[in-house]
Structures are given as C-alpha cells and as structure tokens.
C-alpha atoms as a PDB file:
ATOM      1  CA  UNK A   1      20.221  -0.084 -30.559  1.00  0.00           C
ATOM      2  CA  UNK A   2      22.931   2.380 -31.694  1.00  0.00           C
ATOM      3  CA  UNK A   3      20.151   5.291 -31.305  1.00  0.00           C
ATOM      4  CA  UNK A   4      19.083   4.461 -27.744  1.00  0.00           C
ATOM      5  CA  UNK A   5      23.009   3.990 -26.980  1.00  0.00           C
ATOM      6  CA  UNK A   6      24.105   7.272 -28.404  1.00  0.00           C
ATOM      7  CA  UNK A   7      21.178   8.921 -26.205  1.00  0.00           C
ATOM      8  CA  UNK A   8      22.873   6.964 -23.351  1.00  0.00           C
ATOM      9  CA  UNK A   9      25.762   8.785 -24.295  1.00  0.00           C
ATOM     10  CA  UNK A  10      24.707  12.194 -24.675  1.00  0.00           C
ATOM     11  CA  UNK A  11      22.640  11.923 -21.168  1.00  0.00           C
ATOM     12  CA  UNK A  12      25.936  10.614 -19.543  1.00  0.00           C
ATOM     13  CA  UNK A  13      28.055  13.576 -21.054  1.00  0.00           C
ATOM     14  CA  UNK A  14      25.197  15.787 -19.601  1.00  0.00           C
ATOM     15  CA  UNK A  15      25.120  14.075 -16.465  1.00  0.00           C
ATOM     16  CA  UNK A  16      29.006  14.813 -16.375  1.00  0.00           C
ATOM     17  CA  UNK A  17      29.674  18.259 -17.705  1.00  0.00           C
END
C-alpha cells in the first residue's frame, strides 16, 4: 500500500506542478 500511495503522490505533484 505505501508504494502504490507514494505513486499517488508523485502523479498528484505532477499533475500539479
């Protein structure tokens, strides 16, 4: 779980910058 949820995060930061 924490590896799918820190390439949740990393797609989100992407999504944002």
């Amino acid at each position: 779980i924490a590896l799918e949820a820190t390439s949740v995060d990393w797609f989100l930061k992407w999504l944002v910058s």
